[in-house]
N, C-alpha and C. Protein backbone atom coordinates (compact mmCIF):
# COMPACT_ATOMS: atom_id res chain seq x y z
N UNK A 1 86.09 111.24 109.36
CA UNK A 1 87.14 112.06 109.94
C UNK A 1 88.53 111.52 109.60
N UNK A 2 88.95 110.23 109.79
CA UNK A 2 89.74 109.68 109.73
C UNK A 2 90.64 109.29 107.95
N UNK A 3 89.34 109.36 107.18
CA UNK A 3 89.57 109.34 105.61
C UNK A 3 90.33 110.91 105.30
N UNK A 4 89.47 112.00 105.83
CA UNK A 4 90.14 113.21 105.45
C UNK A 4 91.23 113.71 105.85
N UNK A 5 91.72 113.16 106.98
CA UNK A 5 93.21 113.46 107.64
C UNK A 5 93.99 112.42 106.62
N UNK A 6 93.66 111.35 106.37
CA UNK A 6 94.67 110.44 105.50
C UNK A 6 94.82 110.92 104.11
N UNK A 7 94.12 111.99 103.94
CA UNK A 7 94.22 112.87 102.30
C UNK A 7 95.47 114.27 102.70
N UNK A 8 95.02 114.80 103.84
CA UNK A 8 96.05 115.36 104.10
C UNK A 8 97.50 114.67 104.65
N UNK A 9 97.47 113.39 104.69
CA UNK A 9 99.09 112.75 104.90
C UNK A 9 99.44 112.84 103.57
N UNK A 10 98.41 112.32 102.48
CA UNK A 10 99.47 112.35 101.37
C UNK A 10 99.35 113.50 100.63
N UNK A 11 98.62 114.58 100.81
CA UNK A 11 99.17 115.96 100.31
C UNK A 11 100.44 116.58 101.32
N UNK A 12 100.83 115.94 101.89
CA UNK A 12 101.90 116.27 102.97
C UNK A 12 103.26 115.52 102.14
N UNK A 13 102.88 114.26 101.51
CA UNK A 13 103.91 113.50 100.86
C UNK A 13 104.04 113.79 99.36
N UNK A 14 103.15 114.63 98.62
CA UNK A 14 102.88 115.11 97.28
C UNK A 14 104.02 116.80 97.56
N UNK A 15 103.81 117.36 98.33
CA UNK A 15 104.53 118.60 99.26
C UNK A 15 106.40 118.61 99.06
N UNK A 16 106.46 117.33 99.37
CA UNK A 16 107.77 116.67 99.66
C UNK A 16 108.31 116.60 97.98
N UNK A 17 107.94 115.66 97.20
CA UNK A 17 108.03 115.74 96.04
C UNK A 17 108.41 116.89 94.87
N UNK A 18 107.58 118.30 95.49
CA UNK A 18 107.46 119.29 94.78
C UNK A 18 108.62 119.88 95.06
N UNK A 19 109.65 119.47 96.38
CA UNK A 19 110.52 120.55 97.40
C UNK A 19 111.25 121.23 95.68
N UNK A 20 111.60 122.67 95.90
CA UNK A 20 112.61 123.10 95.34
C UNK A 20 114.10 122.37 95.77
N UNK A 21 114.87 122.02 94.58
CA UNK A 21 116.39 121.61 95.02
C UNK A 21 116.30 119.70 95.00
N UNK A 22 114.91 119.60 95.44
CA UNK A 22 114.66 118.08 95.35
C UNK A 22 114.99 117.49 96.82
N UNK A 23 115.40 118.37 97.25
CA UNK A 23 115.59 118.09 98.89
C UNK A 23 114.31 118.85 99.96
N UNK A 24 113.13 118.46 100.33
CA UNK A 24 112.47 118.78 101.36
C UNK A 24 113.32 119.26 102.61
N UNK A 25 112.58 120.50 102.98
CA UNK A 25 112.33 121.19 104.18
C UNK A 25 112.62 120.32 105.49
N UNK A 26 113.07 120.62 106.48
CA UNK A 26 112.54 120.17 107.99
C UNK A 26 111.32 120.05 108.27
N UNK A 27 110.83 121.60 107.88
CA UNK A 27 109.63 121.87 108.52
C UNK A 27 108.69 120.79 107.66
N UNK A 28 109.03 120.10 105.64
CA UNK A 28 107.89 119.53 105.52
C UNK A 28 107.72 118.43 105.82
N UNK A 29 109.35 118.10 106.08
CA UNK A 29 109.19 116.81 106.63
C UNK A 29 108.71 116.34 108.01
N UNK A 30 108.82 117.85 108.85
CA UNK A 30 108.58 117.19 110.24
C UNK A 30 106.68 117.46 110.26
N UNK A 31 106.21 118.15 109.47
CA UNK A 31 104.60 118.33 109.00
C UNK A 31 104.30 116.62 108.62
N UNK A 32 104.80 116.23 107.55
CA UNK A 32 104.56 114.82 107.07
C UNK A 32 104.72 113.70 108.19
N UNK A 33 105.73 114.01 108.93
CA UNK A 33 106.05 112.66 109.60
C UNK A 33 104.98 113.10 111.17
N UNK A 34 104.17 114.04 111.17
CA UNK A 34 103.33 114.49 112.45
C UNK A 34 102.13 113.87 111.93
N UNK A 35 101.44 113.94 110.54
CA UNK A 35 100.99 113.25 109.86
C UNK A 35 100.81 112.03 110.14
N UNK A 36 101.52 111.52 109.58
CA UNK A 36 101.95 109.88 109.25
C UNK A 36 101.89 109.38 110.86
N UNK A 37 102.64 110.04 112.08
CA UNK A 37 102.41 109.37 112.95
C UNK A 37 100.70 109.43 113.87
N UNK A 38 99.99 110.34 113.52
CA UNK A 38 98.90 110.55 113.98
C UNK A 38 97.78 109.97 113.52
N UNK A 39 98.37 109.77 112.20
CA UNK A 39 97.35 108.27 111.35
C UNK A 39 97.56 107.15 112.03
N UNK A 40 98.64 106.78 111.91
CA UNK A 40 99.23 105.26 112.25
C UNK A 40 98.37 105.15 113.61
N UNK A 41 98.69 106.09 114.73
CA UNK A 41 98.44 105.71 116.12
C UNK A 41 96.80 105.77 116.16
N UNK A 42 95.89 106.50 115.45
CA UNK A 42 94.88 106.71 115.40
C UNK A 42 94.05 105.30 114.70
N UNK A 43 94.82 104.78 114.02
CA UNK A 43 94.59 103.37 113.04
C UNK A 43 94.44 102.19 114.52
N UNK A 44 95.93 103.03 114.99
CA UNK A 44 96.13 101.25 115.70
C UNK A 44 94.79 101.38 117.27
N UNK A 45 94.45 102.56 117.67
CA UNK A 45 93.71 102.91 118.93
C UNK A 45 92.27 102.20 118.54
N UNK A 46 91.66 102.90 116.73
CA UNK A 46 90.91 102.89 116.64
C UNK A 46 90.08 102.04 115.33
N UNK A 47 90.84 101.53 114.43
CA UNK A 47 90.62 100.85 113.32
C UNK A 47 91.13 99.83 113.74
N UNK A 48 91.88 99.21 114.23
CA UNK A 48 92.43 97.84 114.52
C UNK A 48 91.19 96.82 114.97
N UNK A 49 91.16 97.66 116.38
CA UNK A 49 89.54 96.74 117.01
C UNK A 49 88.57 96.53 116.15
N UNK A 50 88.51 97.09 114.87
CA UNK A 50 87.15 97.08 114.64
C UNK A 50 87.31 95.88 113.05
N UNK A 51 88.93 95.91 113.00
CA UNK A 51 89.18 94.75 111.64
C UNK A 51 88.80 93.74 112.15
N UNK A 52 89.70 93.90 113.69
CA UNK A 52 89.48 92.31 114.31
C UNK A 52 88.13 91.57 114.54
N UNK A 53 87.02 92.66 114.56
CA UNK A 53 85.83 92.22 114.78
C UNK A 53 85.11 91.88 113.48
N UNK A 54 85.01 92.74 112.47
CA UNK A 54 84.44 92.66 111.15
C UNK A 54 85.12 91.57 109.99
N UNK A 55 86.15 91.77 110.16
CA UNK A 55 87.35 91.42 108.76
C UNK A 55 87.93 90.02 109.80
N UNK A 56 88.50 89.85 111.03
CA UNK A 56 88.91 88.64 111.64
C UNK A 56 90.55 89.07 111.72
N UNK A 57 91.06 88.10 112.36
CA UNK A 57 92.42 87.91 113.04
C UNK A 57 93.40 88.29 112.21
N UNK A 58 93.35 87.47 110.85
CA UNK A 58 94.21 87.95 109.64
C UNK A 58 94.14 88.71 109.15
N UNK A 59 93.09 89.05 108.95
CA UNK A 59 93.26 90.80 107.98
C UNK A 59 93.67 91.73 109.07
N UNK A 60 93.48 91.82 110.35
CA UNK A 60 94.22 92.97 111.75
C UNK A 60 95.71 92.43 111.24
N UNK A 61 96.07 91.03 111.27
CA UNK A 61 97.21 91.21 111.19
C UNK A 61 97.71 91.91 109.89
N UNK A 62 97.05 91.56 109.08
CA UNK A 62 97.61 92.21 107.80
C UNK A 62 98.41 93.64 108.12
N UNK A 63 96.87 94.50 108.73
CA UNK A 63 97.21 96.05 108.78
C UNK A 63 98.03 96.32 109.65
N UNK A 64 98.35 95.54 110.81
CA UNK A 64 99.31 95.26 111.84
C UNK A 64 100.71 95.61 111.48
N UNK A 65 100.85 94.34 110.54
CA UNK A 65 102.32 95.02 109.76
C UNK A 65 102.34 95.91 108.82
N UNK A 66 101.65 96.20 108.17
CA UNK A 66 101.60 97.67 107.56
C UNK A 66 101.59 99.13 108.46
N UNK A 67 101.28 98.84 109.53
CA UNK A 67 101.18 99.88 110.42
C UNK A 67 102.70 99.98 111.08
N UNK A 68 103.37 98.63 111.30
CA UNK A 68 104.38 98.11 111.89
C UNK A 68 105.84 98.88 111.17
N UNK A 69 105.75 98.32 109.87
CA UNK A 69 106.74 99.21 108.87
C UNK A 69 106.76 100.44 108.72
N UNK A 70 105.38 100.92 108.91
CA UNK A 70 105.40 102.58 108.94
C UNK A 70 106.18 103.30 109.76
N UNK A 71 106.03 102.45 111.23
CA UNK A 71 106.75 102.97 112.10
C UNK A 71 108.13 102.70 112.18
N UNK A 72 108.56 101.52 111.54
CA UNK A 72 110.00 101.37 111.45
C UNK A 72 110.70 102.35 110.12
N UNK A 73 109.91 103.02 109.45
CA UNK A 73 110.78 103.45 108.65
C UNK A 73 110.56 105.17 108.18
N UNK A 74 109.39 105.49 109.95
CA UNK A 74 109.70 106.78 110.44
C UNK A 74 110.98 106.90 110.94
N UNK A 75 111.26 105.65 111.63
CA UNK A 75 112.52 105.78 112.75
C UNK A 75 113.96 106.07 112.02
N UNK A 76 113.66 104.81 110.50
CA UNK A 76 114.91 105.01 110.33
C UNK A 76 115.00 106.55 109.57
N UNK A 77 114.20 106.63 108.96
CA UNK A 77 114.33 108.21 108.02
C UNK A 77 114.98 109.14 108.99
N UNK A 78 114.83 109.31 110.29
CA UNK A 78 115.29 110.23 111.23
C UNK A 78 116.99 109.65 111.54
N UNK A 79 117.02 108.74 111.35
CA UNK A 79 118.82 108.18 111.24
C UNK A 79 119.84 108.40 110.40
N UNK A 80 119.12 108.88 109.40
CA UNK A 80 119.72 109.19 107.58
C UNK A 80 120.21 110.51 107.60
N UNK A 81 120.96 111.41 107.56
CA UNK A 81 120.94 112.94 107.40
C UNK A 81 119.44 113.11 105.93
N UNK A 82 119.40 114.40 106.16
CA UNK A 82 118.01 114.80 104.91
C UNK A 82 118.47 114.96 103.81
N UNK A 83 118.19 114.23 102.28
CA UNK A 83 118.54 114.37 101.81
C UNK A 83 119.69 113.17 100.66
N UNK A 84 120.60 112.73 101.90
CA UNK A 84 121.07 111.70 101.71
C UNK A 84 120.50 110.22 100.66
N UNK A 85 120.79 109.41 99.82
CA UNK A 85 120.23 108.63 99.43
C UNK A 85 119.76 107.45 100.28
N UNK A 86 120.46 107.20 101.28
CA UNK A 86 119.85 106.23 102.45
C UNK A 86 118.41 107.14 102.41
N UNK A 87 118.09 108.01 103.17
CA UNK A 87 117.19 108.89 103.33
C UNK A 87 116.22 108.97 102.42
N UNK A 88 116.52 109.37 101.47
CA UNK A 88 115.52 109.04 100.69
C UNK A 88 114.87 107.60 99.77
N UNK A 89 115.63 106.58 99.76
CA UNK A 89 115.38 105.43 99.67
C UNK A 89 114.12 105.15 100.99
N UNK A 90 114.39 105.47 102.28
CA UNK A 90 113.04 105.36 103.55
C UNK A 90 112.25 106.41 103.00
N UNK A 91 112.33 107.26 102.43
CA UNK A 91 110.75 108.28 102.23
C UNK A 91 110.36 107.45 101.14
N UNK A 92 110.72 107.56 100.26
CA UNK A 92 110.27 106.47 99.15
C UNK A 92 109.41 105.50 99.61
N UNK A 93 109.95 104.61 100.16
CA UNK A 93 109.40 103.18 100.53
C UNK A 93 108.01 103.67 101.66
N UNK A 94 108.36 105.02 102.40
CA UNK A 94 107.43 104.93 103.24
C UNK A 94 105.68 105.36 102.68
N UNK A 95 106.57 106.20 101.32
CA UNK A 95 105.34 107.14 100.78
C UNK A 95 104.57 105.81 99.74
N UNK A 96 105.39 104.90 99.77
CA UNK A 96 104.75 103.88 98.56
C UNK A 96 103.63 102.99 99.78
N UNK A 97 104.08 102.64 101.24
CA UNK A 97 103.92 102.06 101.96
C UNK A 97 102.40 102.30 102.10
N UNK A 98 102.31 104.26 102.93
CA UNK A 98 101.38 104.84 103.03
C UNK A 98 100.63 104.81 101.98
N UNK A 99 100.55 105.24 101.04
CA UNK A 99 100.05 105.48 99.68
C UNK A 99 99.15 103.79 100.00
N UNK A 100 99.86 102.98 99.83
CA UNK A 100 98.99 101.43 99.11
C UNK A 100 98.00 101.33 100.76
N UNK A 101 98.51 101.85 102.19
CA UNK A 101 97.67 101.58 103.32
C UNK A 101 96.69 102.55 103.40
N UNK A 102 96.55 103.77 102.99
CA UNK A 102 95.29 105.04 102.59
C UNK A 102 94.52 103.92 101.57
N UNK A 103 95.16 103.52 100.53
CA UNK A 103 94.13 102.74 99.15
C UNK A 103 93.29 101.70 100.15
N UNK A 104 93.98 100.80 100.83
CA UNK A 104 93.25 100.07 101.45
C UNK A 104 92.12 100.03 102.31
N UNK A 105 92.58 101.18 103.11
CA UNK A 105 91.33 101.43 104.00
C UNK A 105 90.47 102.41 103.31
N UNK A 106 90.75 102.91 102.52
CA UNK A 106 89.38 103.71 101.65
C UNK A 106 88.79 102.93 100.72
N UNK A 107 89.42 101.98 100.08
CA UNK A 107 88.31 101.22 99.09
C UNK A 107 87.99 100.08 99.19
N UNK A 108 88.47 99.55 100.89
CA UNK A 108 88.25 97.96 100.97
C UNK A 108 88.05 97.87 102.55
N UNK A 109 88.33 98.28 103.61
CA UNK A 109 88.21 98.36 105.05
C UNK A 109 86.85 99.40 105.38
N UNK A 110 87.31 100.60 104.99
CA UNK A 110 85.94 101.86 105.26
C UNK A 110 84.73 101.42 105.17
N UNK A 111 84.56 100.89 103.96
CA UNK A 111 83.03 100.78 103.56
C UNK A 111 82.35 99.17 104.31
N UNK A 112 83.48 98.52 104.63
CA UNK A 112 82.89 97.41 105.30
C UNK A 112 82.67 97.80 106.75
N UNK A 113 83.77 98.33 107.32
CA UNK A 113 83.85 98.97 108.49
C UNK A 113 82.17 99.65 108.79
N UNK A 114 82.02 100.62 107.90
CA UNK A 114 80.74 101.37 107.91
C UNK A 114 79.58 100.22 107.27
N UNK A 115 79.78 99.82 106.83
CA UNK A 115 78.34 98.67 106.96
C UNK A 115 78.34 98.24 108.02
N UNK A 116 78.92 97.59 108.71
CA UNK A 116 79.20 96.64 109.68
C UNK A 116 78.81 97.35 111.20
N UNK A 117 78.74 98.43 111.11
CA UNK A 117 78.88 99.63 112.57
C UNK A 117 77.30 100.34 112.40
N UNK A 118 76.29 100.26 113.22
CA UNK A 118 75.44 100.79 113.69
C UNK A 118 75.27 102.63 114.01
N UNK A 119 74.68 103.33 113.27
CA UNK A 119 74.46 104.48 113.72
C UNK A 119 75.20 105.13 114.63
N UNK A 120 74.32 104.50 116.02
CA UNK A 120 74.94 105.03 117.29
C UNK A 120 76.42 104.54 117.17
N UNK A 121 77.02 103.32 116.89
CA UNK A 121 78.44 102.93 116.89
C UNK A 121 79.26 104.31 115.96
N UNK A 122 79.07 104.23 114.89
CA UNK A 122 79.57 105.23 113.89
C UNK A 122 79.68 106.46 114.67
N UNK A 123 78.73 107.30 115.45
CA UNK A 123 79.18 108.88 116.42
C UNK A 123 79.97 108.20 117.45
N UNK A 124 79.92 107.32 118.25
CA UNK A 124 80.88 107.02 118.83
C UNK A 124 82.36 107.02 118.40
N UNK A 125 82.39 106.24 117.49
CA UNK A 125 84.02 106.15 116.61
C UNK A 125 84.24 108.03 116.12
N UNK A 126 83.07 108.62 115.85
CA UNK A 126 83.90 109.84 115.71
C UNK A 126 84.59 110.42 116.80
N UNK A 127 83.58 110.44 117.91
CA UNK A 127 83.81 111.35 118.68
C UNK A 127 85.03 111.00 119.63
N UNK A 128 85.24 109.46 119.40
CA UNK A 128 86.33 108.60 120.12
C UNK A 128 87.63 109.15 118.93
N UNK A 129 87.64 109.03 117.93
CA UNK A 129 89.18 109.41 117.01
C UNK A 129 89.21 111.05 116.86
N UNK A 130 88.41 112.10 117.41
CA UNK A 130 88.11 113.15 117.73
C UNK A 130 88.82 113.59 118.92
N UNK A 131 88.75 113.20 120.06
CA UNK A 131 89.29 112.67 121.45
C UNK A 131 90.82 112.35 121.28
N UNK A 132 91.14 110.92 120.72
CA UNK A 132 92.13 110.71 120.66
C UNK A 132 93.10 111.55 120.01
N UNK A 133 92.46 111.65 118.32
CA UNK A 133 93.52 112.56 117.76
C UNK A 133 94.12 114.54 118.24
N UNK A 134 93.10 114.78 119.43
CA UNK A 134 92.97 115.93 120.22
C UNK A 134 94.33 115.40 121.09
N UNK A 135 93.68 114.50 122.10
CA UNK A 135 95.29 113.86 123.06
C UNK A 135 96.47 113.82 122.18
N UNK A 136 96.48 112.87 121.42
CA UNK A 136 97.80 112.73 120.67
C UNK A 136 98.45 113.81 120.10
N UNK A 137 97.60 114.88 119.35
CA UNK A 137 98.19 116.50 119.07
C UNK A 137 98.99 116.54 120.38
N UNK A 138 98.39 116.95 121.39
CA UNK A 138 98.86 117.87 122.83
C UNK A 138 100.13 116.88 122.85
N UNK A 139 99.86 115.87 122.88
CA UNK A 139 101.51 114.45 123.31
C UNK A 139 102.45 115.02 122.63
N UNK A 140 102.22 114.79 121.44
CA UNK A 140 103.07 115.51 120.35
C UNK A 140 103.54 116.44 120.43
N UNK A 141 103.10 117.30 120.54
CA UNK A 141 103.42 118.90 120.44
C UNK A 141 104.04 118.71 122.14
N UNK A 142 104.02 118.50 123.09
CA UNK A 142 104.79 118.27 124.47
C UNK A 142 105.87 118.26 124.59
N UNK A 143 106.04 116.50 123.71
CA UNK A 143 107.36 115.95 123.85
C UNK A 143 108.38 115.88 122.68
N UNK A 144 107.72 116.37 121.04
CA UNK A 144 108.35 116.51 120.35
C UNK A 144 109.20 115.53 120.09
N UNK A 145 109.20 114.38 120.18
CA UNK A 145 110.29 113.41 120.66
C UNK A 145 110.84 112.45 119.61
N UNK A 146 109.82 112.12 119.03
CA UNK A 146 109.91 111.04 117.44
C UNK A 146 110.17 112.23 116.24
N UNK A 147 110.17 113.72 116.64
CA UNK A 147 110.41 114.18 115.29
C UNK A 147 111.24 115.17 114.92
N UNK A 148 112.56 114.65 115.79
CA UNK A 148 113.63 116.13 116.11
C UNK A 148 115.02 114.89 115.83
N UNK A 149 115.36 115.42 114.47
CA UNK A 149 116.46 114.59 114.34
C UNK A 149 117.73 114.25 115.64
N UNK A 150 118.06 112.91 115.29
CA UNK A 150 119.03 112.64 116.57
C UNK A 150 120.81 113.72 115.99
N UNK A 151 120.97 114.06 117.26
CA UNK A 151 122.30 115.09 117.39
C UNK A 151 123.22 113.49 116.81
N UNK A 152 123.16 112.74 117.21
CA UNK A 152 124.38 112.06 116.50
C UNK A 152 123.71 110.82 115.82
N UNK A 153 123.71 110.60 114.16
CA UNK A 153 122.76 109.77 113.65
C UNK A 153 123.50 108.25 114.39
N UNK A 154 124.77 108.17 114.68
CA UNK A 154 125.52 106.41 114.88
C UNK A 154 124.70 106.11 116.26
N UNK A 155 123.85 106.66 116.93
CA UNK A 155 122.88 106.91 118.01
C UNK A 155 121.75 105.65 117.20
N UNK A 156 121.43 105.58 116.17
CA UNK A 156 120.59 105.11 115.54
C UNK A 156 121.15 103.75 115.11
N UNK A 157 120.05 102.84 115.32
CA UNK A 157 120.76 100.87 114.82
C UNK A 157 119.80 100.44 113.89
N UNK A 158 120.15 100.59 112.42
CA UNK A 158 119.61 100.31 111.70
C UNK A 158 120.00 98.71 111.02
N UNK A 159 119.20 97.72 111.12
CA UNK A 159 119.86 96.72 110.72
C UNK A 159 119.26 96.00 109.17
């Protein structure tokens, strides 16, 4: 479940690329960054526990900060007007970010992950990132809150 939503983040970031004008949409960006944050949080609820158990302390941390930057450079992209080269310097970095953290967990985390997890464990993890990614939609869609540019970007502390 979790592999096929991370194909649709980066056909969400392939989307962006294609924009006519070279400047992306609101709407694709605020599609991509609904994306990107529903992976990330779905990673950290539900793939984290299971590095720490299989893979050990360091490799969680690894994905830790990869998960970590993602989120710092959702934040700042929303600080940048659209478009802007600040702005796109953070999609860049974020789509290179994402891009190398999808490679990872599909050709080096997944398959250990799934050795490592028992039958019955494996429907559990679906039906648990099934669940979650259901809650987190409804959150999302509620509060709208991480993906509605700020009315005044100097609101934003980018350091």
């Amino acid at each position: 479940m979790l592999s096929g939503k991370q194909w649709e983040l980066l056909e969400c970031f392939a989307a962006l690329e294609s924009s006519e004008g070279g400047v992306p949409s609101a709407e694709q960006v605020e599609r991509m960054l609904e994306a990107l944050w529903l992976h990330v949080r779905l990673t950290e609820r539900h793939v984290q526990p299971l590095v720490v158990r299989v893979e050990g302390h360091a490799r969680a941390l690894q994905e830790a900060e990869v998960l970590l930057t993602l989120h710092e450079l959702m934040a700042e992209l929303e600080c940048f007007p659209r478009g802007s080269p600040e702005w796109f310097a953070r999609l860049g970095a974020m789509e290179d970010a994402a891009l190398a953290h999808v490679r990872s967990l599909e050709l080096q985390l997944f398959p250990r992950l799934a050795a490592a997890l028992d039958a019955h464990e494996q429907v559990d993890l679906i039906r648990a990132l099934a669940a979650t990614r259901e809650a987190l939609w409804m959150e999302m869609r509620r509060t709208r809150r991480a993906f509605r540019a700020p009315e005044d970007a100097d609101s934003c502390s980018i350091s």
